[in-house]
PDB file of N, CA and C in Angstrom:
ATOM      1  N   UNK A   1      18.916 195.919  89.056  1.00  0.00           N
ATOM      2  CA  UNK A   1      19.876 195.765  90.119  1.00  0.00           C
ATOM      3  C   UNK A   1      20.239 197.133  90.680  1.00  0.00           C
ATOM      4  N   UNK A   2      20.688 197.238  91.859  1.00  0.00           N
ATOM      5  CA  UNK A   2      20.569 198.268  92.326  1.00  0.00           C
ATOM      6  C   UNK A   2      22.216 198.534  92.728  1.00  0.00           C
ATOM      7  N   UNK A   3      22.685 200.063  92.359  1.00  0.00           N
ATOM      8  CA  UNK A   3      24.001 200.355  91.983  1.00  0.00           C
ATOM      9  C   UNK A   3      24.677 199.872  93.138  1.00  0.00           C
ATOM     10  N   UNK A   4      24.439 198.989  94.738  1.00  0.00           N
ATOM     11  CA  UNK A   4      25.447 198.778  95.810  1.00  0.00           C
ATOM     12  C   UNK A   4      25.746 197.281  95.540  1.00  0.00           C
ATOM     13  N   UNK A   5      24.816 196.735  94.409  1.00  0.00           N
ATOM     14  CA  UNK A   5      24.969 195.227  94.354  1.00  0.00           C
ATOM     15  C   UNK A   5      25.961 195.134  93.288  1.00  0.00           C
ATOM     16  N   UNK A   6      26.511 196.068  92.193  1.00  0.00           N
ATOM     17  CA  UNK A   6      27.175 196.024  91.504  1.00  0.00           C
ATOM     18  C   UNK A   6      28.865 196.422  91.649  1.00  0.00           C
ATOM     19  N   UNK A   7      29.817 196.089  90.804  1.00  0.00           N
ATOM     20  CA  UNK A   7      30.829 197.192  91.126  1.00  0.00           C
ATOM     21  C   UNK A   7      30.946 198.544  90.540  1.00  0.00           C
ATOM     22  N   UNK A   8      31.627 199.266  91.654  1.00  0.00           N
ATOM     23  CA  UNK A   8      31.701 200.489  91.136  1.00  0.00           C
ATOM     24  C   UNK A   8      31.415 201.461  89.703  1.00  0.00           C
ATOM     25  N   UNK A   9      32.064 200.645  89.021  1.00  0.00           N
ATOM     26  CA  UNK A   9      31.757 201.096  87.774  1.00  0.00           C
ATOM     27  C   UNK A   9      30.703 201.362  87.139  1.00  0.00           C
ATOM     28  N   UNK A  10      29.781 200.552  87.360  1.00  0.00           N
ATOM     29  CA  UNK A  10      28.193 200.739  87.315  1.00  0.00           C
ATOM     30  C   UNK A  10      27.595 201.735  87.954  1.00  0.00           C
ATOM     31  N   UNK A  11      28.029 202.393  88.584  1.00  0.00           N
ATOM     32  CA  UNK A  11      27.175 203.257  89.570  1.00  0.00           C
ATOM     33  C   UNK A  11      26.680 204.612  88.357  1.00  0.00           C
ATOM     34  N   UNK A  12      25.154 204.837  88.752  1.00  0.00           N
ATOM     35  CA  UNK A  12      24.861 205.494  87.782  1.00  0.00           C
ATOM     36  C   UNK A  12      24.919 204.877  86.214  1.00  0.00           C
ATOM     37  N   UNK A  13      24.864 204.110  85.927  1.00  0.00           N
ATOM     38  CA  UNK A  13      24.874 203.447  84.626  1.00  0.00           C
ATOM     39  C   UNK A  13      23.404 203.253  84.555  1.00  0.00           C
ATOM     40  N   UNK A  14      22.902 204.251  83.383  1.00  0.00           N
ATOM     41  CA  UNK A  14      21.281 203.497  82.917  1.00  0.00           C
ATOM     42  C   UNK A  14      21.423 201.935  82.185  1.00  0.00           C
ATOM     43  N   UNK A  15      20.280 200.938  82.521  1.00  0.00           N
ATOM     44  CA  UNK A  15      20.236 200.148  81.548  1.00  0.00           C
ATOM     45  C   UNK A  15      20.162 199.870  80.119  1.00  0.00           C
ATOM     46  N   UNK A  16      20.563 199.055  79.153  1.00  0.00           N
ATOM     47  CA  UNK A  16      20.156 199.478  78.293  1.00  0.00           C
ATOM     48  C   UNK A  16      19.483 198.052  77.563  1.00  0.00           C
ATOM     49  N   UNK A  17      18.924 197.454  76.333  1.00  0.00           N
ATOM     50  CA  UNK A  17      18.465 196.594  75.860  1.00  0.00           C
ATOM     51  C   UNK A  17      18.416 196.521  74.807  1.00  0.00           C
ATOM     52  N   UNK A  18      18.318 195.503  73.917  1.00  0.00           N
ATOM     53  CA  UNK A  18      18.059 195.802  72.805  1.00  0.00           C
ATOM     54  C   UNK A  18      16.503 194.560  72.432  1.00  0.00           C
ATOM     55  N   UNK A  19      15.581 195.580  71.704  1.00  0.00           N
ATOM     56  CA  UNK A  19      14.545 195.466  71.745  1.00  0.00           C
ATOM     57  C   UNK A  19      14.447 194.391  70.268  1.00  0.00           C
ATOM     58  N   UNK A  20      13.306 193.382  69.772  1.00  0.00           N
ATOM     59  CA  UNK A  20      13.576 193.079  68.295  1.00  0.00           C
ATOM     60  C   UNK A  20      11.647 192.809  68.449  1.00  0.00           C
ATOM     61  N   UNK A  21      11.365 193.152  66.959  1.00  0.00           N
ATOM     62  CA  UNK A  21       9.687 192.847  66.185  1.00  0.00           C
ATOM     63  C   UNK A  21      10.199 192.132  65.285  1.00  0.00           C
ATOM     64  N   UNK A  22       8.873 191.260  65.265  1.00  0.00           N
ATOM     65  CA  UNK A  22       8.793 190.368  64.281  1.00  0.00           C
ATOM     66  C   UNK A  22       9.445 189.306  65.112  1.00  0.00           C
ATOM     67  N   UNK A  23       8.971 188.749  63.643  1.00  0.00           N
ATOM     68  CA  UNK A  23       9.900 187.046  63.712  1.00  0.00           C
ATOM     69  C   UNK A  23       9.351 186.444  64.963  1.00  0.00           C
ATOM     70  N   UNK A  24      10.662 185.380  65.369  1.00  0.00           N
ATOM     71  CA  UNK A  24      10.467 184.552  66.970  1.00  0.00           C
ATOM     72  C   UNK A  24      10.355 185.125  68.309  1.00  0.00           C
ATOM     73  N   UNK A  25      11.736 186.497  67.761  1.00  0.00           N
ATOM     74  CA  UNK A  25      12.392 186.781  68.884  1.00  0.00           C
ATOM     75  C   UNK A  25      11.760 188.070  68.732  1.00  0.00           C
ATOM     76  N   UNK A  26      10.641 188.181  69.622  1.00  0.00           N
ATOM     77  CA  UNK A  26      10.138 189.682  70.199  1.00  0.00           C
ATOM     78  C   UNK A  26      10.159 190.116  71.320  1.00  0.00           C
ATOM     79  N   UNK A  27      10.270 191.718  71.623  1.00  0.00           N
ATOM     80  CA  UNK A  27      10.930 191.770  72.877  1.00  0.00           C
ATOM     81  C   UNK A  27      11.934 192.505  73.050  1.00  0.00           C
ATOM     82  N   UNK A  28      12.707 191.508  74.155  1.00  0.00           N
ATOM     83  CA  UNK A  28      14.217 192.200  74.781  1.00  0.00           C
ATOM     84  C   UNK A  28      14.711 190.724  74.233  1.00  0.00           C
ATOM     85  N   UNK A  29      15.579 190.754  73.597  1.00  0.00           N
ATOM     86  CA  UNK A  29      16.734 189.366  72.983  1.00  0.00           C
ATOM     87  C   UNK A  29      17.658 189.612  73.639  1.00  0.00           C
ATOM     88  N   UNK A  30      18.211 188.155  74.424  1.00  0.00           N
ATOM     89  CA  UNK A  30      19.600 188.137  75.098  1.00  0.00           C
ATOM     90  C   UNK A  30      20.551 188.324  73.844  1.00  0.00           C
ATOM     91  N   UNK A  31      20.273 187.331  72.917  1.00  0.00           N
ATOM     92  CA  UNK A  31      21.441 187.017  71.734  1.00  0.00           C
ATOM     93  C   UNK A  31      21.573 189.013  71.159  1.00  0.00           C
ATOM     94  N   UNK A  32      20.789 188.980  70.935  1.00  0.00           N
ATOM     95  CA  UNK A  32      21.329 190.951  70.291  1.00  0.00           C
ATOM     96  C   UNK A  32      21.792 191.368  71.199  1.00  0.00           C
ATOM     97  N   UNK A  33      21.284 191.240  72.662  1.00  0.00           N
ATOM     98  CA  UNK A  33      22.360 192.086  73.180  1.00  0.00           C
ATOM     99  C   UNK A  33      23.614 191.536  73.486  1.00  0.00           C
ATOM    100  N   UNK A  34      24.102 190.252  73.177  1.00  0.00           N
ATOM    101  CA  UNK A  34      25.226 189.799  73.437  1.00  0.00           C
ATOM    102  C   UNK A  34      26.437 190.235  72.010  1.00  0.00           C
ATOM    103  N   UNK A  35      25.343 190.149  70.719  1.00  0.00           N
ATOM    104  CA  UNK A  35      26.185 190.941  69.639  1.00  0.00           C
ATOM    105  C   UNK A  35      27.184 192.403  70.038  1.00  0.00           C
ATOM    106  N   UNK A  36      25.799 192.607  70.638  1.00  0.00           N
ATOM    107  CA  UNK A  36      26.298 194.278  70.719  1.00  0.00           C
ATOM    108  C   UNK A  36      27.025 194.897  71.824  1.00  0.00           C
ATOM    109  N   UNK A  37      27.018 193.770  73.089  1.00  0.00           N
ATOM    110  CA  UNK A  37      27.681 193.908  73.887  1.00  0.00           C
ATOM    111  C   UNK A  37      29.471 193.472  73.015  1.00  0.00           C
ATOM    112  N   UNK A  38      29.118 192.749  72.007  1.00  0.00           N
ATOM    113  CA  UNK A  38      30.943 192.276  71.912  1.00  0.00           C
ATOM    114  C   UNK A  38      30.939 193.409  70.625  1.00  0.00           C
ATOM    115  N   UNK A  39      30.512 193.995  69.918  1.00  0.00           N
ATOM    116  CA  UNK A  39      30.577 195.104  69.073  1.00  0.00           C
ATOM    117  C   UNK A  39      30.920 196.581  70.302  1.00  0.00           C
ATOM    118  N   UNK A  40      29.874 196.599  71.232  1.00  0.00           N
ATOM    119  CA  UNK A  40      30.582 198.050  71.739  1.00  0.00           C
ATOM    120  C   UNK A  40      31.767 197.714  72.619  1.00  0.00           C
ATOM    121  N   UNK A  41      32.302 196.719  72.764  1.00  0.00           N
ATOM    122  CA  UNK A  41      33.176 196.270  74.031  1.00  0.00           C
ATOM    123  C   UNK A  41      34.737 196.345  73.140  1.00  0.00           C
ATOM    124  N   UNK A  42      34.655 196.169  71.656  1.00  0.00           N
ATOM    125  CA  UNK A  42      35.803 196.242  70.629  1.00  0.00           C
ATOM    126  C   UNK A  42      35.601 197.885  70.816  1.00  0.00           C
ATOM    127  N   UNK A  43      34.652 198.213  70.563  1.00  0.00           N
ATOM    128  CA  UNK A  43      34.892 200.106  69.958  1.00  0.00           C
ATOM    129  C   UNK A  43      35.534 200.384  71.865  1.00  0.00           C
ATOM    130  N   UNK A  44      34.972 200.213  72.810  1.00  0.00           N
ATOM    131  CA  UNK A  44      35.239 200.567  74.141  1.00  0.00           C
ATOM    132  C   UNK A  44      36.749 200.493  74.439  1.00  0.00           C
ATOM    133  N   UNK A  45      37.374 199.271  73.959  1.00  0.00           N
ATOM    134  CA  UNK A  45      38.870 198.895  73.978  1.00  0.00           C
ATOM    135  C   UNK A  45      39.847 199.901  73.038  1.00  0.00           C
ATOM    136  N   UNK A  46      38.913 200.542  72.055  1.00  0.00           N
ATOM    137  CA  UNK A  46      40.024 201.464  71.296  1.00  0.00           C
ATOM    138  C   UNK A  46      39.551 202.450  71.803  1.00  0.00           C
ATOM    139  N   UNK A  47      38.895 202.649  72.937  1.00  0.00           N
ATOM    140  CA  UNK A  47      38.628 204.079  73.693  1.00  0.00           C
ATOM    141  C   UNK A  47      37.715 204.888  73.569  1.00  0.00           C
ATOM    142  N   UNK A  48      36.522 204.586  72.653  1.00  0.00           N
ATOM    143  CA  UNK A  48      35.289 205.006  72.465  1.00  0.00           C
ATOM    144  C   UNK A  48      34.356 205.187  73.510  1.00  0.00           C
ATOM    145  N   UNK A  49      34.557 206.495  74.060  1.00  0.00           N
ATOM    146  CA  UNK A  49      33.708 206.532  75.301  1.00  0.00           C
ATOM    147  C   UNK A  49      32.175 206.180  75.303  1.00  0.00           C
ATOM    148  N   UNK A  50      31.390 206.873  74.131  1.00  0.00           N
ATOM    149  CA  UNK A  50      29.963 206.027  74.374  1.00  0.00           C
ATOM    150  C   UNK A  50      30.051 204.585  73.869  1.00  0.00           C
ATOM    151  N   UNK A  51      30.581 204.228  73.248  1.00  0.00           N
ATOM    152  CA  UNK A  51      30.468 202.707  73.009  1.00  0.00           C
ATOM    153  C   UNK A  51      30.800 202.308  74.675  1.00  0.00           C
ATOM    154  N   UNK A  52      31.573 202.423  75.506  1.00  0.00           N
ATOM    155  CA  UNK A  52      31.970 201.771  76.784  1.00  0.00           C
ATOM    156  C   UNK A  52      30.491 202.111  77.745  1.00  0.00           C
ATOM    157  N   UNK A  53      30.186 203.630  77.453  1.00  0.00           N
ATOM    158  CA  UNK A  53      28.419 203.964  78.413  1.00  0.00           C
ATOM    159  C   UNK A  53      27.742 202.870  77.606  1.00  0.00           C
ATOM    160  N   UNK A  54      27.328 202.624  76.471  1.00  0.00           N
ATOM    161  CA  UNK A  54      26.505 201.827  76.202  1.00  0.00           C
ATOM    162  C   UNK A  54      27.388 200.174  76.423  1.00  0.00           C
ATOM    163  N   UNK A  55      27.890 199.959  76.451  1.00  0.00           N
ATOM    164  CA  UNK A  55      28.365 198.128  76.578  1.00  0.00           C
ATOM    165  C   UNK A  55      27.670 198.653  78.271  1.00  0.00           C
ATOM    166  N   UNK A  56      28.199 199.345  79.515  1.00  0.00           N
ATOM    167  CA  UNK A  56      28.120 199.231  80.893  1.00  0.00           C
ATOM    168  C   UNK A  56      26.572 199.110  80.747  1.00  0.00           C
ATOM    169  N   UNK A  57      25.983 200.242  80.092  1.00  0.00           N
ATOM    170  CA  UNK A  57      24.323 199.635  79.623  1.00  0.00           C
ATOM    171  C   UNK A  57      23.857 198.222  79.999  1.00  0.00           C
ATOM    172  N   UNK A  58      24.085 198.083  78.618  1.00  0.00           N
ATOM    173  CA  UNK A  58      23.817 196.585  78.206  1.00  0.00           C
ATOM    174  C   UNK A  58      24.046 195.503  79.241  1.00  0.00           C
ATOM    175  N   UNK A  59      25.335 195.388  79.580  1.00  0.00           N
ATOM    176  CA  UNK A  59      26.024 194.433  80.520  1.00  0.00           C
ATOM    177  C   UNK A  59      25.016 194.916  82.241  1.00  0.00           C
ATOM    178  N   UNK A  60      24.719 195.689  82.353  1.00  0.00           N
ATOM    179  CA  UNK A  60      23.769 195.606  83.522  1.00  0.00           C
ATOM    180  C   UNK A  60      22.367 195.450  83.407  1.00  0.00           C
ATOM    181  N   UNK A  61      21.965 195.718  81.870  1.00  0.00           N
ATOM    182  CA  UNK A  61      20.852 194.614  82.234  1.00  0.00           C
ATOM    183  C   UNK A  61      20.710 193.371  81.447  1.00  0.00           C
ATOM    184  N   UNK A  62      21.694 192.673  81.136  1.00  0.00           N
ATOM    185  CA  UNK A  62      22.085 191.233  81.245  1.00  0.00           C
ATOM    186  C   UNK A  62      22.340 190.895  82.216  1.00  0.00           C
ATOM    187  N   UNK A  63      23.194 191.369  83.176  1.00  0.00           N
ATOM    188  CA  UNK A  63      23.109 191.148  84.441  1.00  0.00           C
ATOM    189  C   UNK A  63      22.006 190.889  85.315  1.00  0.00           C
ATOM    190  N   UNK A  64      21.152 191.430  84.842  1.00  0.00           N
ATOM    191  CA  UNK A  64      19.771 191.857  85.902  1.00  0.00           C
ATOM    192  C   UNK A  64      18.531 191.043  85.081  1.00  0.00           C
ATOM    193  N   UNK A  65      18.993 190.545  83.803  1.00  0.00           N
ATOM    194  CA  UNK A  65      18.512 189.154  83.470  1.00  0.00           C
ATOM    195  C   UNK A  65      18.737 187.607  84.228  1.00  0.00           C
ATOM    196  N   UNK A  66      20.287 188.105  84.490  1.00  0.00           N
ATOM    197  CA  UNK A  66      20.892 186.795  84.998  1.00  0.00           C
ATOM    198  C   UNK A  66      20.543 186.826  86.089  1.00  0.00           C
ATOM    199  N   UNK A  67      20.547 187.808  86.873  1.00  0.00           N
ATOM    200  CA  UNK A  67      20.202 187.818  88.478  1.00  0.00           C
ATOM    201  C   UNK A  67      18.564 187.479  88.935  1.00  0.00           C
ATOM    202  N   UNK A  68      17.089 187.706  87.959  1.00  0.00           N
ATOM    203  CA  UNK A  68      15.809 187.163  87.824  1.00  0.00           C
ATOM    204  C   UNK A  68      15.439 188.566  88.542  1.00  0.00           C
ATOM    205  N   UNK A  69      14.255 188.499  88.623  1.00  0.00           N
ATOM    206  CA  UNK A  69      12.786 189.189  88.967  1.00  0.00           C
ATOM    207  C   UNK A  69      13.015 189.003  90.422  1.00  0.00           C
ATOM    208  N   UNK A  70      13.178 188.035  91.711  1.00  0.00           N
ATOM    209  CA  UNK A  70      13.270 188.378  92.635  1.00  0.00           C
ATOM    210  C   UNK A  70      14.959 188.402  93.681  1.00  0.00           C
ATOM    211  N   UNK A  71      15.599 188.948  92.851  1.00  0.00           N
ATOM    212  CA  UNK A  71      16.609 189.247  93.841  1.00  0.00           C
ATOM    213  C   UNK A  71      17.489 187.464  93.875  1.00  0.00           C
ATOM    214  N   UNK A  72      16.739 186.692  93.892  1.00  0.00           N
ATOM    215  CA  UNK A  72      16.702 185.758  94.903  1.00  0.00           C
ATOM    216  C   UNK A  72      17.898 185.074  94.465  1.00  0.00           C
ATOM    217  N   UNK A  73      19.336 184.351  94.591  1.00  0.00           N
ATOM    218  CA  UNK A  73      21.151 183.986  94.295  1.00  0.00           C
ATOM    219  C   UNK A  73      20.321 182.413  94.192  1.00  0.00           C
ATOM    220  N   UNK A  74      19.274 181.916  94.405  1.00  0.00           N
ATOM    221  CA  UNK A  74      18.839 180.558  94.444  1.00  0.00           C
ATOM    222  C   UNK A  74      17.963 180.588  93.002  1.00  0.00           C
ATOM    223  N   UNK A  75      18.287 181.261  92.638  1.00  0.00           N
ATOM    224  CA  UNK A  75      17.007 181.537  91.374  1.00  0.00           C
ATOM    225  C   UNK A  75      17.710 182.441  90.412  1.00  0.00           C
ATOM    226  N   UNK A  76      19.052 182.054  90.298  1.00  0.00           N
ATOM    227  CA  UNK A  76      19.872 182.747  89.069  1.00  0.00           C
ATOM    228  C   UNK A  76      19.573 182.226  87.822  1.00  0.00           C
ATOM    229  N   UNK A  77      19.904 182.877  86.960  1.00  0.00           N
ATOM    230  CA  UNK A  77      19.180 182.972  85.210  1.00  0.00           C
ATOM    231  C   UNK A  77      17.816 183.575  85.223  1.00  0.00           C
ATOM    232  N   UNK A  78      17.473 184.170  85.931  1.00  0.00           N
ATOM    233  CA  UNK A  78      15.882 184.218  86.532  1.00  0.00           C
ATOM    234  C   UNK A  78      15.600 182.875  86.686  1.00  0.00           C
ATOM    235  N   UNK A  79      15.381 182.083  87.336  1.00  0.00           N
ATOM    236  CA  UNK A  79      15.119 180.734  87.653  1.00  0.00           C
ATOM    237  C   UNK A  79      15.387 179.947  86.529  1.00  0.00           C
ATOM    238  N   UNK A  80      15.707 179.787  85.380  1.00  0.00           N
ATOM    239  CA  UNK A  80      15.560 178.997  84.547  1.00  0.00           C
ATOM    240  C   UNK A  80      16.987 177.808  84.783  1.00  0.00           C
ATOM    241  N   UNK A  81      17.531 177.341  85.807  1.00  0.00           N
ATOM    242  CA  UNK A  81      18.180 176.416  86.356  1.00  0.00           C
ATOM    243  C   UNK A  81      17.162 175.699  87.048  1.00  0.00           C
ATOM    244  N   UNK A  82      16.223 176.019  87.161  1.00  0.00           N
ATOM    245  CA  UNK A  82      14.895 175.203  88.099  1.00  0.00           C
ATOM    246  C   UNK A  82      14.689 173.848  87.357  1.00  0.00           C
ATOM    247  N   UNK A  83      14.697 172.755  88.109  1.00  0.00           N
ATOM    248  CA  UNK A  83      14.123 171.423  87.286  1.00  0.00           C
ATOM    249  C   UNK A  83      13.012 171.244  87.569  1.00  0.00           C
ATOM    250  N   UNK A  84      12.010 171.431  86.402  1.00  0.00           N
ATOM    251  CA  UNK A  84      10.375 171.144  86.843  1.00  0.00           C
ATOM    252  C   UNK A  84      10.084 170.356  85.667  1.00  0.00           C
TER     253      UNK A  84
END
């Protein structure tokens, strides 16, 4: 996503992900990064400045999960609202 589609706060925020091997879940996992989004979002609230750079991380590219591959507001979740 690109920093004018977001709010402010994001601007300049690298993405971040969390990657997993093995097992089912290989890859980029939504569920880890949703752990760790509510793990750095507690340290962020007691004022932990990189815990808050890394949650803005994370949370923009969950965002940019939710938003899909083409831009497209008809094709949110990356399309996976599609009935086929």
């Amino acid at each position: 996503l690109e920093d004018s589609a977001l709010p402010p706060l994001f601007k300049g925020v690298k993405p971040k992900v969390v990657r997993s091997t093995g097992g089912f879940a290989g890859g980029v996992v939504t569920e880890g990064m949703g752990y760790a989004l509510m793990i750095e979002g507690m340290l962020a609230a007691q004022g932990d400045g990189w815990a808050k750079e890394l949650a803005l991380g994370l949370l923009r590219s969950w965002l940019g999960m939710v938003q899909g591959v083409n831009h497209d507001p008809k094709l949110a979740l990356g399309g996976a609202n599609e009935q086929d």
